[in-house]
C-alpha atoms as a PDB file:
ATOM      1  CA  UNK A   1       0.000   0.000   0.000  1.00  0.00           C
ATOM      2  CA  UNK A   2       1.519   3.361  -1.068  1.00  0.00           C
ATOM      3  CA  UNK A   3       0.393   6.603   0.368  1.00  0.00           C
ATOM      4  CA  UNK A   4       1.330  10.126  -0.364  1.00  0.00           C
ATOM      5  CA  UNK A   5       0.087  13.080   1.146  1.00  0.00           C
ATOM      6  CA  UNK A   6       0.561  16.841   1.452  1.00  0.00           C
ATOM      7  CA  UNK A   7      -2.053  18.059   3.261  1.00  0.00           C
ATOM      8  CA  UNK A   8      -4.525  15.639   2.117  1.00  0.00           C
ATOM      9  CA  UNK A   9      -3.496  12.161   2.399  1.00  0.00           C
ATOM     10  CA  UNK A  10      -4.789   9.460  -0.484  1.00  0.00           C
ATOM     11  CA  UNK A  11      -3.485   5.623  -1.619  1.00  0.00           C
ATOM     12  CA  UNK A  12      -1.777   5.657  -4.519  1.00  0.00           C
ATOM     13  CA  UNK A  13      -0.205   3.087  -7.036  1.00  0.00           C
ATOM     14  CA  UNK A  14       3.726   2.244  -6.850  1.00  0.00           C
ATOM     15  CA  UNK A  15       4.427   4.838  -9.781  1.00  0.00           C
ATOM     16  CA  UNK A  16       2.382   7.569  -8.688  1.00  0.00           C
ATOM     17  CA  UNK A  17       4.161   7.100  -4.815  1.00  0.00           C
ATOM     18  CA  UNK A  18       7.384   7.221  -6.718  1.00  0.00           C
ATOM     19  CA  UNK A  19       7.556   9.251  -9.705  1.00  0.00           C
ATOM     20  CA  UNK A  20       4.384  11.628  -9.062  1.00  0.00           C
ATOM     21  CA  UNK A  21       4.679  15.713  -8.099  1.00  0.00           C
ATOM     22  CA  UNK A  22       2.920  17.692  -5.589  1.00  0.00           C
ATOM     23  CA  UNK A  23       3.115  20.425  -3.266  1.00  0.00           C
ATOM     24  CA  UNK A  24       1.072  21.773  -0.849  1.00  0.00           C
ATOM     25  CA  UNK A  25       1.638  22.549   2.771  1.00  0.00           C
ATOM     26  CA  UNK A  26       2.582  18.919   4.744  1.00  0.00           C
ATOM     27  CA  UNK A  27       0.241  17.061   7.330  1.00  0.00           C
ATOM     28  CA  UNK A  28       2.053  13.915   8.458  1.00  0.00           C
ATOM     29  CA  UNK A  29      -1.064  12.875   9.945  1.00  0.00           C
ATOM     30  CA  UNK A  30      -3.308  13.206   7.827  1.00  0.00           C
ATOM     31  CA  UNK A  31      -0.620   9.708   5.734  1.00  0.00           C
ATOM     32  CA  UNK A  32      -0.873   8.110   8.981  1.00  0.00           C
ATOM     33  CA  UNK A  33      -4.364   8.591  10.376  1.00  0.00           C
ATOM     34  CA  UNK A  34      -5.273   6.743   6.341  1.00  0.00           C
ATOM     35  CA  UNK A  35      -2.494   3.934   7.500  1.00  0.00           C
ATOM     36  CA  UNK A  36      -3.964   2.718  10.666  1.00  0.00           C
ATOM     37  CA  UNK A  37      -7.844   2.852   9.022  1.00  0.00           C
ATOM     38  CA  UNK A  38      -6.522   0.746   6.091  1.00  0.00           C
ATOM     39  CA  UNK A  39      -4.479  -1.618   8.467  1.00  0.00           C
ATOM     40  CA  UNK A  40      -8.372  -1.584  10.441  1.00  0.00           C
ATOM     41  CA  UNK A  41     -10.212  -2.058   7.381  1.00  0.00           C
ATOM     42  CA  UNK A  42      -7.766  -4.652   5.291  1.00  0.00           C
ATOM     43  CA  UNK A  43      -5.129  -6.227   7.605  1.00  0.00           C
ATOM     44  CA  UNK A  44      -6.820  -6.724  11.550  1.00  0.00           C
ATOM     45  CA  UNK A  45      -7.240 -10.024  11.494  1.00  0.00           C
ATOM     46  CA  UNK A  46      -3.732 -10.905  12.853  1.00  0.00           C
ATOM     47  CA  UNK A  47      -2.392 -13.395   9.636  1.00  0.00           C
ATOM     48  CA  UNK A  48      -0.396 -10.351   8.429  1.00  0.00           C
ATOM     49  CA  UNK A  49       2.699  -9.081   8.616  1.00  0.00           C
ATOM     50  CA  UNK A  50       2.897  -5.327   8.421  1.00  0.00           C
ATOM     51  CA  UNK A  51       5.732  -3.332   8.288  1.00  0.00           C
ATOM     52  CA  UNK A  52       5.070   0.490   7.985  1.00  0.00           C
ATOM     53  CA  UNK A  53       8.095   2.568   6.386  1.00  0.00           C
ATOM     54  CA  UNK A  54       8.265   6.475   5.638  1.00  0.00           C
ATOM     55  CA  UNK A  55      10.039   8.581   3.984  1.00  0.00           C
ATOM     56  CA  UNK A  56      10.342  12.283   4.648  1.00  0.00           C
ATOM     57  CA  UNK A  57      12.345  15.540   4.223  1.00  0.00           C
ATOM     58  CA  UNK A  58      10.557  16.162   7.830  1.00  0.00           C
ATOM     59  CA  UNK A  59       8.792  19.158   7.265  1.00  0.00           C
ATOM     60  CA  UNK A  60       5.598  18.902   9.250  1.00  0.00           C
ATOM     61  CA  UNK A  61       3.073  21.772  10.795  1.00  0.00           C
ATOM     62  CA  UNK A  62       4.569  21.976  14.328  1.00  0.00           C
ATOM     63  CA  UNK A  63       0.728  21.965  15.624  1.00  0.00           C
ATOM     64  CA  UNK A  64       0.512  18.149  14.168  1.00  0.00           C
ATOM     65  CA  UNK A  65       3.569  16.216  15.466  1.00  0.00           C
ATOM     66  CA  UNK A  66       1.706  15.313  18.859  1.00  0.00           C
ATOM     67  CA  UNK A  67      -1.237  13.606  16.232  1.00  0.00           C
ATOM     68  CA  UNK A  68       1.548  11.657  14.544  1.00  0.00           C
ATOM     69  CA  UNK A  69       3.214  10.245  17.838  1.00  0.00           C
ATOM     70  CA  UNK A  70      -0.380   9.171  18.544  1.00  0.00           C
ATOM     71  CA  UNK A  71      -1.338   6.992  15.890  1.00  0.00           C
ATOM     72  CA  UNK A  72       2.224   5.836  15.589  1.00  0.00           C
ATOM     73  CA  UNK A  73       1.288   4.461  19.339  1.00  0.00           C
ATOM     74  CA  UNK A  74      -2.044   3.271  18.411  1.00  0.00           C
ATOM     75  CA  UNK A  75      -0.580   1.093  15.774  1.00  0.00           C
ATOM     76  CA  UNK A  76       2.876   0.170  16.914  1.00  0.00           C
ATOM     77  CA  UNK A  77       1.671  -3.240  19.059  1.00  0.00           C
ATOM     78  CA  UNK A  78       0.064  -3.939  15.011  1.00  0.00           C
ATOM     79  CA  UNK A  79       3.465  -3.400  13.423  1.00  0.00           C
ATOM     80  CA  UNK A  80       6.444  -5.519  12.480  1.00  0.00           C
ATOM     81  CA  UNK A  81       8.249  -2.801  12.270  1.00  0.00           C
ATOM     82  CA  UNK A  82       8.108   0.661  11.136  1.00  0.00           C
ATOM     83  CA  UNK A  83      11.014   2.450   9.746  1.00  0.00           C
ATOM     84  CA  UNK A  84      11.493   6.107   9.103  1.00  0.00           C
ATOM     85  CA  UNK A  85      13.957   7.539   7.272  1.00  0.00           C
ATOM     86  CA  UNK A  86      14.465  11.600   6.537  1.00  0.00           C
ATOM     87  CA  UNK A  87      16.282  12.689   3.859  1.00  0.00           C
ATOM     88  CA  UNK A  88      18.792  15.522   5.237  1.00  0.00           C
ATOM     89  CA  UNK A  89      19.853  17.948   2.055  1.00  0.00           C
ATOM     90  CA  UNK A  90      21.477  20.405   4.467  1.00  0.00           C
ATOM     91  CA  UNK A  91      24.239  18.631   5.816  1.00  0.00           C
ATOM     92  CA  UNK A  92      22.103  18.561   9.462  1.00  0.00           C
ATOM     93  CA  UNK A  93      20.623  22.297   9.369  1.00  0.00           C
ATOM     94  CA  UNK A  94      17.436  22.596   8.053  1.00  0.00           C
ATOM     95  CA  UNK A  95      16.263  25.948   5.803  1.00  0.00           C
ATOM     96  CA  UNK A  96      15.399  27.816   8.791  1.00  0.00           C
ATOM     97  CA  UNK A  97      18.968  27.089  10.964  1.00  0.00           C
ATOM     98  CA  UNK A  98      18.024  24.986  13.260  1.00  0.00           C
ATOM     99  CA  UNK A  99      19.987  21.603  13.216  1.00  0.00           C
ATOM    100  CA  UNK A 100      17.007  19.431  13.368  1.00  0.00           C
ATOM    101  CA  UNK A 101      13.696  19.109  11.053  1.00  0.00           C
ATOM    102  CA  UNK A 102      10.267  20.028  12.467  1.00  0.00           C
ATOM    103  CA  UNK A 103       9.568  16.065  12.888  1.00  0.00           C
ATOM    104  CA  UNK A 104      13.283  14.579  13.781  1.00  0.00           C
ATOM    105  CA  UNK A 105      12.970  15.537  17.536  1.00  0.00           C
ATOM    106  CA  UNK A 106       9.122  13.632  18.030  1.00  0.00           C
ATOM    107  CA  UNK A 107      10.480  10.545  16.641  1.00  0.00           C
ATOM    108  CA  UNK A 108      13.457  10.530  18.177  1.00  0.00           C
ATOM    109  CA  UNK A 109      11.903  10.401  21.410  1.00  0.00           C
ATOM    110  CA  UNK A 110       9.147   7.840  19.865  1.00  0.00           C
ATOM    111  CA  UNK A 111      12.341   5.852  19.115  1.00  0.00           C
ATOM    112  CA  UNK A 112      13.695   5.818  22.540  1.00  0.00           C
ATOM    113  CA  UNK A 113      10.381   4.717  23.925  1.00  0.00           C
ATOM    114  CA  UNK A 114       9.706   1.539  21.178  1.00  0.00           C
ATOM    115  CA  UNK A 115      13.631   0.687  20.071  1.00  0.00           C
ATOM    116  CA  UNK A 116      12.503  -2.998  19.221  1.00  0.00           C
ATOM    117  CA  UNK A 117      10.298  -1.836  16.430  1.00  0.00           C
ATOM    118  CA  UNK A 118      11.165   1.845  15.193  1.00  0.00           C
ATOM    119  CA  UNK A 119      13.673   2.694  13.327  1.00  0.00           C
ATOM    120  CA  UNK A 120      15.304   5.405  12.091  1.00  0.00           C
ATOM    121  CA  UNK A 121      18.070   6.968   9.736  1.00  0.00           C
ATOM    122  CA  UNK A 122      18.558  10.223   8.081  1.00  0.00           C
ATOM    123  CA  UNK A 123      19.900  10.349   4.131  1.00  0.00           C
ATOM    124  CA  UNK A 124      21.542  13.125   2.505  1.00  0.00           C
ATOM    125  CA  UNK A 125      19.692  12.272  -0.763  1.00  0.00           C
ATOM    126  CA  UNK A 126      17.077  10.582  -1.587  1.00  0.00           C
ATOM    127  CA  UNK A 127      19.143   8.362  -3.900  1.00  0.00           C
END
């Protein structure tokens, strides 16, 4: 299952995920809150295993961070694993100066609290 979102999440085939533009303002939430109704709707009858990964330059509306450590805790027990990697173009400081994106600091404390199931890395491209 691929989702994409800006501020307005929606599934997606592989090559749209991959190779399809859009901008808008970004909502992590809004990706995840679709995630855990799909893994409600298509995958709770325990014979799956999910893995959840995401891929981010880590921009998020400061407001919505709280939401995304939320669900992510709602439907970590579900999960395999979930891995989340950011993709650092600034050598470590974001556009603004500050060393960290507006997401990196959330999930790095997520991170400490679940270490047996969520991962993360940064990249300094998405190649």
């Amino acid at each position: 299952v691929f989702i994409r979102h800006t501020h307005v999440a929606k599934e997606v085939d592989e090559r749209e995920f991959f190779y399809g533009t859009e901008s808008g303002g970004t909502v992590v939430s809004t990706a995840l809150d679709m995630m855990d109704k799909i893994l409600e709707e298509r995958y709770s009858d325990g014979t799956w295993n999910v893995y959840g990964a995401q891929a981010t330059d880590g921009d998020n509306v400061k407001q919505d961070n709280e939401k995304c450590t939320q669900l992510l805790e709602k439907m970590i027990p579900d999960l395999q694993a979930y891995f989340y990697l950011e993709i650092d173009r600034n050598g470590g400081m974001n556009p603004w100066g500050r060393s960290s994106s507006d997401l990196w600091p959330d999930m790095e404390k997520f991170q400490q609290q679940h270490p047996e199931s969520f991962f993360m890395a940064k990249a300094a491209k998405p190649s």
